[in-house]
PDB file of N, CA and C in Angstrom:
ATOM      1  N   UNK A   1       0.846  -1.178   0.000  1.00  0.00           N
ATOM      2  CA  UNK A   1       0.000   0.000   0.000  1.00  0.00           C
ATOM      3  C   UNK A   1       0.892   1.242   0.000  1.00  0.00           C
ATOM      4  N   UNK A   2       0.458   2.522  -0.661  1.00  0.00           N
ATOM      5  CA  UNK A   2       1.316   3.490  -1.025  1.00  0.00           C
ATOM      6  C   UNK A   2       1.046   4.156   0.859  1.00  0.00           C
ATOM      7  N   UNK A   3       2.862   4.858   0.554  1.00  0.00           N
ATOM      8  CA  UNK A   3       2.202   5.947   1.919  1.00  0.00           C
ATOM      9  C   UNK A   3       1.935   7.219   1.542  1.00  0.00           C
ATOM     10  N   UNK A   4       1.063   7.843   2.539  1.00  0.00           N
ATOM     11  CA  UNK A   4       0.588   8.567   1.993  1.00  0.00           C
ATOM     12  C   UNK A   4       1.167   9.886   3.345  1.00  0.00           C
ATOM     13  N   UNK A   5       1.690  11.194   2.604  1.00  0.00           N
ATOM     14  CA  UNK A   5       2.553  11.945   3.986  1.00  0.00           C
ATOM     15  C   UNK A   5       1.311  12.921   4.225  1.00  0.00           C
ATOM     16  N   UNK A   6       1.475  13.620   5.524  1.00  0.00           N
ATOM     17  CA  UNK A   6       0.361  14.517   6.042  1.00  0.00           C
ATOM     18  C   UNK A   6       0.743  15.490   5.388  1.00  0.00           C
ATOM     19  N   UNK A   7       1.776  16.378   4.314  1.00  0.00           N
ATOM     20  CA  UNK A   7       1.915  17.074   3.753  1.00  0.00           C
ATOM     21  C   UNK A   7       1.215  17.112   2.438  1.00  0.00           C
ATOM     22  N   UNK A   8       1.286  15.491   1.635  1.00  0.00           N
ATOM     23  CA  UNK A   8       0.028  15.509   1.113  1.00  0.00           C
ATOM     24  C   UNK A   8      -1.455  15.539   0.730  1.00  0.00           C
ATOM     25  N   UNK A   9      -1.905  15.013   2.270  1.00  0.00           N
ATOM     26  CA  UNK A   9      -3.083  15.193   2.799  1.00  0.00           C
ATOM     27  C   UNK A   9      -3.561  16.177   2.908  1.00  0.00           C
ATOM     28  N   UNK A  10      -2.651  17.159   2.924  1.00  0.00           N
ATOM     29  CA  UNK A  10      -3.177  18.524   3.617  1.00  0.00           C
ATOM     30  C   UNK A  10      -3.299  19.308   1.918  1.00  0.00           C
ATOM     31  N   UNK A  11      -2.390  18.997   1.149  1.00  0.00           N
ATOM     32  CA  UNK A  11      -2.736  19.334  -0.251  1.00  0.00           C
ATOM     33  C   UNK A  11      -3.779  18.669  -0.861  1.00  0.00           C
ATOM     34  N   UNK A  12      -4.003  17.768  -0.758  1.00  0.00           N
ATOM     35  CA  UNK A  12      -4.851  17.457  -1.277  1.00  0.00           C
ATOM     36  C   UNK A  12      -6.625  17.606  -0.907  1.00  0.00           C
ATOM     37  N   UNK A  13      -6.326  18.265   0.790  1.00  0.00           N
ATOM     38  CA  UNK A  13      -7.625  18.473   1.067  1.00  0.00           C
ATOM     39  C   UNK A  13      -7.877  19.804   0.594  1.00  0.00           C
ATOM     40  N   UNK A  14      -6.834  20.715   0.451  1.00  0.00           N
ATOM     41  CA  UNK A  14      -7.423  22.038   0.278  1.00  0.00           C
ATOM     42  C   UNK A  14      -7.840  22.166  -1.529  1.00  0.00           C
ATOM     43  N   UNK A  15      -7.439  20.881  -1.880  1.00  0.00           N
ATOM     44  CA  UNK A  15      -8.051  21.185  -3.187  1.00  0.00           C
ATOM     45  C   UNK A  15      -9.454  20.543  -3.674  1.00  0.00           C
ATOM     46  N   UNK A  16     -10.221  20.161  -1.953  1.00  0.00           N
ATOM     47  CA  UNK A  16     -11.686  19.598  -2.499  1.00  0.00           C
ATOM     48  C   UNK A  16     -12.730  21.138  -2.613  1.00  0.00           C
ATOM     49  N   UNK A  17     -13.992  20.373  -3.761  1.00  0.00           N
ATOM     50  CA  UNK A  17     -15.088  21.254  -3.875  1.00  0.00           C
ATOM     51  C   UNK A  17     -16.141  21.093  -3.074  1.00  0.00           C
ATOM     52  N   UNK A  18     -16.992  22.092  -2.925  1.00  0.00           N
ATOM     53  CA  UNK A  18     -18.222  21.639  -2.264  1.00  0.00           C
ATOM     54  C   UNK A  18     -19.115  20.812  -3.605  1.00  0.00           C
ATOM     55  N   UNK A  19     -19.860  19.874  -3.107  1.00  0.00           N
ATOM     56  CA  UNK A  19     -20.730  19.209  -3.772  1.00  0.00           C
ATOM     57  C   UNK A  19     -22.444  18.888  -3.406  1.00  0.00           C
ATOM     58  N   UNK A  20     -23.228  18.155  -3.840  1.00  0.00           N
ATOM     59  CA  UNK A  20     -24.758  18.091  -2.845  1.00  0.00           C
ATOM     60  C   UNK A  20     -25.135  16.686  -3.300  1.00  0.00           C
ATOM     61  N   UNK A  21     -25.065  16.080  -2.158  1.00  0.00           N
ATOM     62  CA  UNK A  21     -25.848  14.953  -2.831  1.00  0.00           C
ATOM     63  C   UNK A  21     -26.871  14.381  -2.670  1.00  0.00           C
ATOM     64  N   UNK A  22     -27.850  13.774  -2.844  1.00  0.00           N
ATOM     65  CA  UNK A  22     -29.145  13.395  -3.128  1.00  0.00           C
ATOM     66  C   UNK A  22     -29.274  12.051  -2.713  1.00  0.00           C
ATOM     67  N   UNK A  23     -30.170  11.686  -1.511  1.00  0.00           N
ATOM     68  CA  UNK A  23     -30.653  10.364  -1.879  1.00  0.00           C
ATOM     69  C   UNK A  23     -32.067   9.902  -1.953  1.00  0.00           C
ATOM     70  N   UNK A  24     -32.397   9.151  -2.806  1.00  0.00           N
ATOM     71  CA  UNK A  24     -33.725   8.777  -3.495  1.00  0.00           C
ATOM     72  C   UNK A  24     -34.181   8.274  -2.468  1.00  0.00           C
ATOM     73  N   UNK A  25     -35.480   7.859  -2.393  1.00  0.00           N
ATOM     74  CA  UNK A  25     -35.938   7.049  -2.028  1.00  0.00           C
ATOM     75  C   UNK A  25     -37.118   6.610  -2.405  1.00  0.00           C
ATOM     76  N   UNK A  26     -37.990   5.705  -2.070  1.00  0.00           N
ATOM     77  CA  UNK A  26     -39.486   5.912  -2.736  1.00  0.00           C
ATOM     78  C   UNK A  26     -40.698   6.508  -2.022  1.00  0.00           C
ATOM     79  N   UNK A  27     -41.357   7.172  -2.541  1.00  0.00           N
ATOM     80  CA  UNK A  27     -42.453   7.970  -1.940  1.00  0.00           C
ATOM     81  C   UNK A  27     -43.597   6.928  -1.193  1.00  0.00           C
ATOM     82  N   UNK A  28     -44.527   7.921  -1.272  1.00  0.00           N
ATOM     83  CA  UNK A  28     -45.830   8.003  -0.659  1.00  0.00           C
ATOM     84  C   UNK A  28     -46.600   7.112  -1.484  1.00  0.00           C
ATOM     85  N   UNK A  29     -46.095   7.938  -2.578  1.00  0.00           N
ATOM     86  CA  UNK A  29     -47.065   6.944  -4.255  1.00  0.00           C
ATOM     87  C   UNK A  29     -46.519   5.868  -5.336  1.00  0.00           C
ATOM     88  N   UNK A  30     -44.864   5.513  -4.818  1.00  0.00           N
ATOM     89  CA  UNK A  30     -44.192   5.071  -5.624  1.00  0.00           C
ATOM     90  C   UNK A  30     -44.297   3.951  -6.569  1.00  0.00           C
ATOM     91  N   UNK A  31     -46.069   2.931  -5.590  1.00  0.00           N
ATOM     92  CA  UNK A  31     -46.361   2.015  -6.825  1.00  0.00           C
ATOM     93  C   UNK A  31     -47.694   2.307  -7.171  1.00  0.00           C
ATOM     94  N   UNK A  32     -48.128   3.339  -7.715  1.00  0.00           N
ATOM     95  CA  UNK A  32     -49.562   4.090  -8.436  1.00  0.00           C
ATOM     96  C   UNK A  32     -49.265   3.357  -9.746  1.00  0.00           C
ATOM     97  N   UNK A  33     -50.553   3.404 -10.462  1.00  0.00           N
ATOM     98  CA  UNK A  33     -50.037   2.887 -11.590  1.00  0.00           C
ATOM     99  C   UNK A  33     -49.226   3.191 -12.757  1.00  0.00           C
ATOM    100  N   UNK A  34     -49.142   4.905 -12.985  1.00  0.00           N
ATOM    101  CA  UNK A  34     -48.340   5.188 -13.617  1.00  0.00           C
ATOM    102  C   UNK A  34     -46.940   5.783 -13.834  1.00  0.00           C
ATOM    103  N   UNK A  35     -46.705   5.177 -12.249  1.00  0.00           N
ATOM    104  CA  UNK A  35     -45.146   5.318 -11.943  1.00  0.00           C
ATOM    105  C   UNK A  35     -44.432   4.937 -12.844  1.00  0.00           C
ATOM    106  N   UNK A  36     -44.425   3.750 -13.164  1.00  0.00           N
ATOM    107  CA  UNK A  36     -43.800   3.329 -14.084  1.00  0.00           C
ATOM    108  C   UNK A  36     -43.058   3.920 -15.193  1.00  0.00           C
ATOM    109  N   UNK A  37     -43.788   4.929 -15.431  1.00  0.00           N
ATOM    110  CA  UNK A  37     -43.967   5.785 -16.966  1.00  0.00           C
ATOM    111  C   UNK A  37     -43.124   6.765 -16.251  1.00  0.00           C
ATOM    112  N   UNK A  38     -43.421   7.674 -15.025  1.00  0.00           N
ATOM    113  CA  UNK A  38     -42.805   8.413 -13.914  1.00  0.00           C
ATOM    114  C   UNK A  38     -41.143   8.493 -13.637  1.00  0.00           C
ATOM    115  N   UNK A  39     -41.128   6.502 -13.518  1.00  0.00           N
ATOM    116  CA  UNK A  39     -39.565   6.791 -13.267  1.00  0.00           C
ATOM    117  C   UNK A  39     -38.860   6.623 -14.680  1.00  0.00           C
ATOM    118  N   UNK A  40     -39.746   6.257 -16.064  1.00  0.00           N
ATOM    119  CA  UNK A  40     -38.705   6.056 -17.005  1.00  0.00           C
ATOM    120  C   UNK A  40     -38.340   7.511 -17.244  1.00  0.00           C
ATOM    121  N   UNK A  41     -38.783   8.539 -17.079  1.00  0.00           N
ATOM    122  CA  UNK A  41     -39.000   9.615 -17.178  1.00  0.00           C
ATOM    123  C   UNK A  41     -38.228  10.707 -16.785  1.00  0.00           C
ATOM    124  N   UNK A  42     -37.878  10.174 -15.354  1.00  0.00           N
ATOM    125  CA  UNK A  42     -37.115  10.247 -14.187  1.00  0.00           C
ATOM    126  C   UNK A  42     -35.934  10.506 -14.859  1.00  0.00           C
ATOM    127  N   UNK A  43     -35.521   8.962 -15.399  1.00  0.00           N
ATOM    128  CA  UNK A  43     -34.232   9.013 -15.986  1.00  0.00           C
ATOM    129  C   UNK A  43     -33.817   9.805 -17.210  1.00  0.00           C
ATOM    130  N   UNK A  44     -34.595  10.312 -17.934  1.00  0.00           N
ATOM    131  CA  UNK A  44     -34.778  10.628 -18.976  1.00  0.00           C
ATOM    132  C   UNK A  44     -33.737  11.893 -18.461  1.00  0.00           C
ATOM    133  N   UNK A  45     -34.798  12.890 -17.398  1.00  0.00           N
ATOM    134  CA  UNK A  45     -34.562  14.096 -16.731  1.00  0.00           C
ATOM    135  C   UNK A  45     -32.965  14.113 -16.089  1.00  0.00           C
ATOM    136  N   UNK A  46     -32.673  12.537 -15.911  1.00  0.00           N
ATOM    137  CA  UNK A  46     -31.361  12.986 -15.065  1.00  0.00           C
ATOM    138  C   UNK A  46     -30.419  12.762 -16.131  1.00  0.00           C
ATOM    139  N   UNK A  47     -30.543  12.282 -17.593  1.00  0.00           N
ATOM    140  CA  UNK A  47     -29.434  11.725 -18.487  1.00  0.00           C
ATOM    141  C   UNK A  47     -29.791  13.496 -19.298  1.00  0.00           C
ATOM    142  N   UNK A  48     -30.884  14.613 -19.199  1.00  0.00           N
ATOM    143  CA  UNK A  48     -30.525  15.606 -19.481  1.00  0.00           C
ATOM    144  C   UNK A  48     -29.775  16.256 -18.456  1.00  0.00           C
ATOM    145  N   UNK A  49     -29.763  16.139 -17.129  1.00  0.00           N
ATOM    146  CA  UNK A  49     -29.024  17.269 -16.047  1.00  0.00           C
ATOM    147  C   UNK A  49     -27.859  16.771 -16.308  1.00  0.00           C
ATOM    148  N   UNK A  50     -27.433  15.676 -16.365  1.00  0.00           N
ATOM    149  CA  UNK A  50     -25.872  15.364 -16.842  1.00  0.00           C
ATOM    150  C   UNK A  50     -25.639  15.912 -17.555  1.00  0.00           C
ATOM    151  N   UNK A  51     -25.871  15.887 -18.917  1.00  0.00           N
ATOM    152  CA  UNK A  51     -25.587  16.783 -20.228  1.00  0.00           C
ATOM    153  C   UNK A  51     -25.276  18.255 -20.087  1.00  0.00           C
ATOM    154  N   UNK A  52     -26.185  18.876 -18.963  1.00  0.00           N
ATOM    155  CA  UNK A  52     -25.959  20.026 -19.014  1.00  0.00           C
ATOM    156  C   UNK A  52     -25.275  20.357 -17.719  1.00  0.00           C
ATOM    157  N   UNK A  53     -24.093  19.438 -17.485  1.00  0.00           N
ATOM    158  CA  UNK A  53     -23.613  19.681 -16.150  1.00  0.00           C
ATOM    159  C   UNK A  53     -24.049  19.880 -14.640  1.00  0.00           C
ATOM    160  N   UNK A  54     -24.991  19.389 -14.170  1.00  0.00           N
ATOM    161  CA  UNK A  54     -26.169  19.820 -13.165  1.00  0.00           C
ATOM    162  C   UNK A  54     -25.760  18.830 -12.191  1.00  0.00           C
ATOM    163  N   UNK A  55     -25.491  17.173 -12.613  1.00  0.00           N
ATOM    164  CA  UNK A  55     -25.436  16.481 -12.102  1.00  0.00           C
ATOM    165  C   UNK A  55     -24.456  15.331 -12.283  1.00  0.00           C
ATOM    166  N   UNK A  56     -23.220  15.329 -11.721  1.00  0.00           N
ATOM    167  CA  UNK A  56     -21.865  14.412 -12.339  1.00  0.00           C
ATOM    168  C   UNK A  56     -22.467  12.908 -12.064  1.00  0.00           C
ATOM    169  N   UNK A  57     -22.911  12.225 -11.011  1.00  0.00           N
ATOM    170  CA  UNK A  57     -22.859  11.234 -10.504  1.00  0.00           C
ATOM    171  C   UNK A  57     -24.141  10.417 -10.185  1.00  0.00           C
ATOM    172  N   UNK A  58     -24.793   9.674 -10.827  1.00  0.00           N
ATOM    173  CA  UNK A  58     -25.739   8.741 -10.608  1.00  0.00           C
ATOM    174  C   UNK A  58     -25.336   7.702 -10.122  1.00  0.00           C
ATOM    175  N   UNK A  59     -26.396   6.983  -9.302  1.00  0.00           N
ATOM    176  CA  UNK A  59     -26.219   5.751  -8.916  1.00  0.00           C
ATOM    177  C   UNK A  59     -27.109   4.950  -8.065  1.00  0.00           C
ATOM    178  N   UNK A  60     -27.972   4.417  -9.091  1.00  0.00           N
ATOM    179  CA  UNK A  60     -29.404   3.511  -9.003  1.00  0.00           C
ATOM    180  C   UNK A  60     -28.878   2.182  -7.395  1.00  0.00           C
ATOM    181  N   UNK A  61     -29.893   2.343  -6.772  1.00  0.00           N
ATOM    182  CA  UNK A  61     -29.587   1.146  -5.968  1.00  0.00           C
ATOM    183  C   UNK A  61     -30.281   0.023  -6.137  1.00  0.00           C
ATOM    184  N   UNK A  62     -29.596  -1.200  -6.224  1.00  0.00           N
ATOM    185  CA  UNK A  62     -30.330  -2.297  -6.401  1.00  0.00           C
ATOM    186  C   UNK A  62     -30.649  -2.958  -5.556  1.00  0.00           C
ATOM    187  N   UNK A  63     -30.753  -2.776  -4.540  1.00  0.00           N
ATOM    188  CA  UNK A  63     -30.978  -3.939  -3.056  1.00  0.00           C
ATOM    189  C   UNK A  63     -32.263  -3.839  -2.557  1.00  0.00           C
ATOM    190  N   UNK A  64     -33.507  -3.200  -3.418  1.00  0.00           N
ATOM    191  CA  UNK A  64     -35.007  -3.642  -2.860  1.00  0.00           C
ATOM    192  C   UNK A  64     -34.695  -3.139  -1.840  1.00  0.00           C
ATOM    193  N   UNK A  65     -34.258  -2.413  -1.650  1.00  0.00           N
ATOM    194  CA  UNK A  65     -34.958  -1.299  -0.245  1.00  0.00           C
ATOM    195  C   UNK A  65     -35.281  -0.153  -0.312  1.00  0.00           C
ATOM    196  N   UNK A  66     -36.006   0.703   0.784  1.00  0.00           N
ATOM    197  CA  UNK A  66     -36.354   2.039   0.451  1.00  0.00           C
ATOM    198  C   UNK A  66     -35.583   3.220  -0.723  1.00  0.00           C
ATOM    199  N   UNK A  67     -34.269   2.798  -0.410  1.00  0.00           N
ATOM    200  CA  UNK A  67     -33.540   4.016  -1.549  1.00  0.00           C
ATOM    201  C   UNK A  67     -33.797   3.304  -3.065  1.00  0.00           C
ATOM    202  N   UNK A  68     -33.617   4.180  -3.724  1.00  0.00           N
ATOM    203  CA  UNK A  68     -33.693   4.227  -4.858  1.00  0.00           C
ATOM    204  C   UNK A  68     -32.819   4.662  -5.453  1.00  0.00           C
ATOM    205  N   UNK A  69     -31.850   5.389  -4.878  1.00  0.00           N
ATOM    206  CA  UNK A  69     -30.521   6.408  -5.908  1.00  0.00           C
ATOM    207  C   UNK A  69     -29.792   6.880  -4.997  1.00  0.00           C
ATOM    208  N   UNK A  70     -28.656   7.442  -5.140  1.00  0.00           N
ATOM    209  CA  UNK A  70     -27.665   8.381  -4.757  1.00  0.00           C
ATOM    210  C   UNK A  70     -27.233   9.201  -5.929  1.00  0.00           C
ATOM    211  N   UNK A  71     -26.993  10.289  -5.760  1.00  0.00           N
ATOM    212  CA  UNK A  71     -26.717  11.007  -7.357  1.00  0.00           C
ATOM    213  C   UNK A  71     -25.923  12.351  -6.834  1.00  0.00           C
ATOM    214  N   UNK A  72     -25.110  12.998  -7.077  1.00  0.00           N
ATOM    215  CA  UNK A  72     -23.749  13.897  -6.465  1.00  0.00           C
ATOM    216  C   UNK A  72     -24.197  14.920  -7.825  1.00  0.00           C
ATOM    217  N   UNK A  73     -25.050  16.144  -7.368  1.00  0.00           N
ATOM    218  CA  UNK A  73     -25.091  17.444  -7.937  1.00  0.00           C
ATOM    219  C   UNK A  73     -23.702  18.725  -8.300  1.00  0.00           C
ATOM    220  N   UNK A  74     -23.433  19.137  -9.326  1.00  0.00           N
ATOM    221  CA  UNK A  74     -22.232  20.072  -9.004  1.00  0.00           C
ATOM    222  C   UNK A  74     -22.690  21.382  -8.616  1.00  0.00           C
ATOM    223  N   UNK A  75     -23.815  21.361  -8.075  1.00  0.00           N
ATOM    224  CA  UNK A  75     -24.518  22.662  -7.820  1.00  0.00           C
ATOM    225  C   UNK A  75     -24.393  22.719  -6.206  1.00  0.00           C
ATOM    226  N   UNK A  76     -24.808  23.694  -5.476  1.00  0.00           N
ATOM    227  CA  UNK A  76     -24.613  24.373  -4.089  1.00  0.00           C
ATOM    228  C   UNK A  76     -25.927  23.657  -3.313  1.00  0.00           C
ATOM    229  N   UNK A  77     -26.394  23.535  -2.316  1.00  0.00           N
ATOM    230  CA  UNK A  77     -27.282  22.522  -1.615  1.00  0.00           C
ATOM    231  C   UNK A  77     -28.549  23.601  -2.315  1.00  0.00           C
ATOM    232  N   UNK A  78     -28.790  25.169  -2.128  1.00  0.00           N
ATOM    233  CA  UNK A  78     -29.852  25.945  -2.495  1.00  0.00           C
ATOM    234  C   UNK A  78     -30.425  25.397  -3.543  1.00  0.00           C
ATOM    235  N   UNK A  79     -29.420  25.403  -4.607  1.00  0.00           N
ATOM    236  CA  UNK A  79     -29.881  24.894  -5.823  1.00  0.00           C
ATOM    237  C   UNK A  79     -30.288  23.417  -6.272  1.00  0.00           C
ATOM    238  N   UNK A  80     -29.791  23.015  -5.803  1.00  0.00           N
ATOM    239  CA  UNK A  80     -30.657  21.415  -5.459  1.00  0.00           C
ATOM    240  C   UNK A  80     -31.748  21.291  -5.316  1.00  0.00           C
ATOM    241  N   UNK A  81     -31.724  22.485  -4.014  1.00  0.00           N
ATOM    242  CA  UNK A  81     -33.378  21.851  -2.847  1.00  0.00           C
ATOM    243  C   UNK A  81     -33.965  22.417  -4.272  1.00  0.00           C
ATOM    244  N   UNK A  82     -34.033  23.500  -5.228  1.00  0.00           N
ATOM    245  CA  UNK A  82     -34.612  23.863  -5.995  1.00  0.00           C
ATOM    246  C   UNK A  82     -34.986  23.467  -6.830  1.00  0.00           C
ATOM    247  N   UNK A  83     -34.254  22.925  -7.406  1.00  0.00           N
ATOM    248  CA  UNK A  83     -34.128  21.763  -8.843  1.00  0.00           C
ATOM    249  C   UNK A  83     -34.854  20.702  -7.837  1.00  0.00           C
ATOM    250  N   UNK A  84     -35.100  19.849  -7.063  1.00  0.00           N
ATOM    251  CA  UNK A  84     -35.494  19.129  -6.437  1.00  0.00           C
ATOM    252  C   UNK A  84     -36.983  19.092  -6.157  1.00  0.00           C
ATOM    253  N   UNK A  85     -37.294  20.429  -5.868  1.00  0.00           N
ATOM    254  CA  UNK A  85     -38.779  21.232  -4.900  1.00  0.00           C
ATOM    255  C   UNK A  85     -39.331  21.123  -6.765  1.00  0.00           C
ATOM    256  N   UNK A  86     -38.358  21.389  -7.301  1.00  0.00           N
ATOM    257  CA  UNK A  86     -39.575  21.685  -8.764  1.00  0.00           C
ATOM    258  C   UNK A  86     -39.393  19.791  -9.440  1.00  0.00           C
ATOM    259  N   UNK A  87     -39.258  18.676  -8.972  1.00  0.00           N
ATOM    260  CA  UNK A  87     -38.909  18.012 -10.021  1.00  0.00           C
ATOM    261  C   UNK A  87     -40.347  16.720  -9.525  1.00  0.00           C
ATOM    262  N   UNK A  88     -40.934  16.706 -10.842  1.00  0.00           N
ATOM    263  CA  UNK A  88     -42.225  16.017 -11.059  1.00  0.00           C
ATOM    264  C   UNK A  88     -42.012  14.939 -10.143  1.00  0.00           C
ATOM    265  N   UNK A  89     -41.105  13.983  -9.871  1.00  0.00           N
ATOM    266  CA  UNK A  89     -41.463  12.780  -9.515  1.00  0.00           C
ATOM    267  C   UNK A  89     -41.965  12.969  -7.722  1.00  0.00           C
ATOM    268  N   UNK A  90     -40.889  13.791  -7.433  1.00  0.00           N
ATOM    269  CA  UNK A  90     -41.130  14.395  -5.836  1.00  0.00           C
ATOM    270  C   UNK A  90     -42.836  15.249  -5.646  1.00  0.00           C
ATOM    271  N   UNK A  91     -42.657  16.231  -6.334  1.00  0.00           N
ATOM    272  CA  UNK A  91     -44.095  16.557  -6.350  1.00  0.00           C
ATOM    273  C   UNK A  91     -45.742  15.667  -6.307  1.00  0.00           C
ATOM    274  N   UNK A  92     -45.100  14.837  -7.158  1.00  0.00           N
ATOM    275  CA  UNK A  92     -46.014  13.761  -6.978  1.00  0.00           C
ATOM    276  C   UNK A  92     -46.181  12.484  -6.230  1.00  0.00           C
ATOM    277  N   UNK A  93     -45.201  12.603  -5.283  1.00  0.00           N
ATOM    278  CA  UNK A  93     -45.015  11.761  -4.131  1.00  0.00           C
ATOM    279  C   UNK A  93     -44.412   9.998  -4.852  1.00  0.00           C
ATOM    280  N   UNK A  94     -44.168  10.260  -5.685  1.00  0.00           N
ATOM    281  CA  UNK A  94     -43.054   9.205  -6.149  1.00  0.00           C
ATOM    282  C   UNK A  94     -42.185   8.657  -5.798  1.00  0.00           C
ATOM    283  N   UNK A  95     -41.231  10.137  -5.490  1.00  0.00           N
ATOM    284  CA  UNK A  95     -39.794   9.755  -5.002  1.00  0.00           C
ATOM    285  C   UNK A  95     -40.061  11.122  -3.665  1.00  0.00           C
ATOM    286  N   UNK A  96     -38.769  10.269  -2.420  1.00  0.00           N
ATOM    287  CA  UNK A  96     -39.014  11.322  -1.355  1.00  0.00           C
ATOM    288  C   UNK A  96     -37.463  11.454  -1.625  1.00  0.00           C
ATOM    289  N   UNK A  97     -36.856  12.571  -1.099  1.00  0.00           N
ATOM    290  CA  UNK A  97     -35.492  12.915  -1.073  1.00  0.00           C
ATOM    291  C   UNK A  97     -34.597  13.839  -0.062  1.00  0.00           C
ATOM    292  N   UNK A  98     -33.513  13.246   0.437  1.00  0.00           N
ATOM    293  CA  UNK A  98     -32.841  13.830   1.088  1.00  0.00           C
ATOM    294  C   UNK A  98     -31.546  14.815   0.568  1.00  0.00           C
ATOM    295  N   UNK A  99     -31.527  15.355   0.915  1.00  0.00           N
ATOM    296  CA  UNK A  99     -30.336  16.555   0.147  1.00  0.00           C
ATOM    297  C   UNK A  99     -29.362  16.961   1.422  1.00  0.00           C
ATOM    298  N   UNK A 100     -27.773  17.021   1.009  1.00  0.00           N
ATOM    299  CA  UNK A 100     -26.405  16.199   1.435  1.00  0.00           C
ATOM    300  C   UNK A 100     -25.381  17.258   1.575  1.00  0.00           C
ATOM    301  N   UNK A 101     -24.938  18.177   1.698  1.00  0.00           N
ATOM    302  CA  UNK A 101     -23.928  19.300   1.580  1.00  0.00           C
ATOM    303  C   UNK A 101     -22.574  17.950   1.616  1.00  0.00           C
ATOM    304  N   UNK A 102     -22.055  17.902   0.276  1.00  0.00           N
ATOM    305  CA  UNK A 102     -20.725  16.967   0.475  1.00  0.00           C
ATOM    306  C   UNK A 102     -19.230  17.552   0.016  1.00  0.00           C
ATOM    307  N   UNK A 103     -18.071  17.337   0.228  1.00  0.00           N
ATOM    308  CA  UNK A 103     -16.846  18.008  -0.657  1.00  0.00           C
ATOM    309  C   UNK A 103     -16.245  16.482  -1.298  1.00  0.00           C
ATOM    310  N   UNK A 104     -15.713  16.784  -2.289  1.00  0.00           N
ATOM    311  CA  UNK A 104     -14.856  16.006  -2.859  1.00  0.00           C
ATOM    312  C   UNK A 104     -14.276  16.767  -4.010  1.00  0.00           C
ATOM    313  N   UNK A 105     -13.130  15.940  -4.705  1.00  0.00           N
ATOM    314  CA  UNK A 105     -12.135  16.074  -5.092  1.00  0.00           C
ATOM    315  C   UNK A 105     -12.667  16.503  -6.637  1.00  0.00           C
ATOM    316  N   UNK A 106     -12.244  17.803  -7.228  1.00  0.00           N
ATOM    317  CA  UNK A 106     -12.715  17.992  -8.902  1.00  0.00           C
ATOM    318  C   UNK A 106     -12.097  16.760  -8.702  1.00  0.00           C
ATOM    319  N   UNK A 107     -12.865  16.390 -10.289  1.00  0.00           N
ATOM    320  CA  UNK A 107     -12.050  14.702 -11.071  1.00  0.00           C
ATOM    321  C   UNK A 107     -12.159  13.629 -10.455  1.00  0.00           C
ATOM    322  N   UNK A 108     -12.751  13.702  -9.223  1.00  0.00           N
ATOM    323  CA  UNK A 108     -13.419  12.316  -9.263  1.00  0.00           C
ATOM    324  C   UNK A 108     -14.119  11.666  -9.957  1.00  0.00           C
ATOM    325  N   UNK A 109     -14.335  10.352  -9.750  1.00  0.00           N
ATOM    326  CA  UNK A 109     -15.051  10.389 -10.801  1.00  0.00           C
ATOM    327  C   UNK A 109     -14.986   8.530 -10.550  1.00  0.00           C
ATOM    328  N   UNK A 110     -16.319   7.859 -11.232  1.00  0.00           N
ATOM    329  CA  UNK A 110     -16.559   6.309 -10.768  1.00  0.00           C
ATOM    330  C   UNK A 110     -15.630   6.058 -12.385  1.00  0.00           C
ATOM    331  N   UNK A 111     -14.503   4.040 -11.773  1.00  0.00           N
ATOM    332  CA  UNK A 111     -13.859   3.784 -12.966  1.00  0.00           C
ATOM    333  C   UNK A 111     -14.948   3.583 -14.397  1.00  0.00           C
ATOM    334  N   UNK A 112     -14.225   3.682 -15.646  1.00  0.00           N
ATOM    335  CA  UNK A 112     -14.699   3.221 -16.766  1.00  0.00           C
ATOM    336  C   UNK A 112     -15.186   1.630 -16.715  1.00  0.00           C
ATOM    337  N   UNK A 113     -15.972   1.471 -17.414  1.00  0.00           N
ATOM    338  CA  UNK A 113     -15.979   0.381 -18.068  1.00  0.00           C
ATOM    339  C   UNK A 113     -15.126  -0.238 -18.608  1.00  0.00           C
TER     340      UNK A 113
END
C-alpha cells in the first residue's frame, strides 16, 4: 500500500469542492399505476441534467430497499433543494429525497468500463 505523507493530505484536502448529494428514495405513491412511466422519465430528466452539467454522478440502488438512488449534484445545496422542490417525480409523491452538503475532489469520478 502506497504511503501517503500529512503534507500531502493537507494538499490534497485544500483542493476539495463543495458538492450536494441526493438520496432517493421511494415515496408516498411510488407504486400508483403510472409510476412506471414516472420513473422512465425520471431518468430521462437525469441523463438531461448530466448533459448540461447539473449532475456528475448517478447511482441507481439495487438492493429492494427504500432508496432508490444516490446522485452527487455540481450545484450548491440551495440549488438542489430547488431543482429538487420543482422536479415532477417528488411533487407527486413518487420519489421522497434527502439533500447532502458533500466536498470532494474535482475529477473524481466512478472507474470506466
Amino acid at each position: 500500500m502506497t504511503t501517503i505523507t500529512d503534507e500531502f493530505m493537507k494538499q490534497m484536502l485544500s483542493m476539495t469542492k463543495n458538492f450536494t448529494a441526493t438520496i432517493l428514495k421511494k415515496g408516498k405513491y411510488h407504486n400508483r399505476p403510472d409510476a412506471k412511466r414516472m420513473i422512465w422519465e425520471h431518468g430521462r430528466r437525469n441523463f438531461s441534467i448530466c448533459e448540461d452539467g447539473l449532475l456528475s454522478i448517478i447511482c441507481p440502488v439495487n438492493d429492494k430497499s427504500e432508496i432508490e438512488g444516490i446522485r452527487i449534484f455540481n450545484v450548491i445545496v440551495e440549488r438542489t433543494k430547488q431543482f429538487m422542490d420543482e422536479y415532477p417525480g417528488a411533487k407527486e409523491g413518487i420519489f421522497e429525497h434527502e439533500i447532502h452538503p458533500i466536498r470532494s475532489f474535482p475529477g473524481d469520478c466512478l472507474p470506466r468500463f
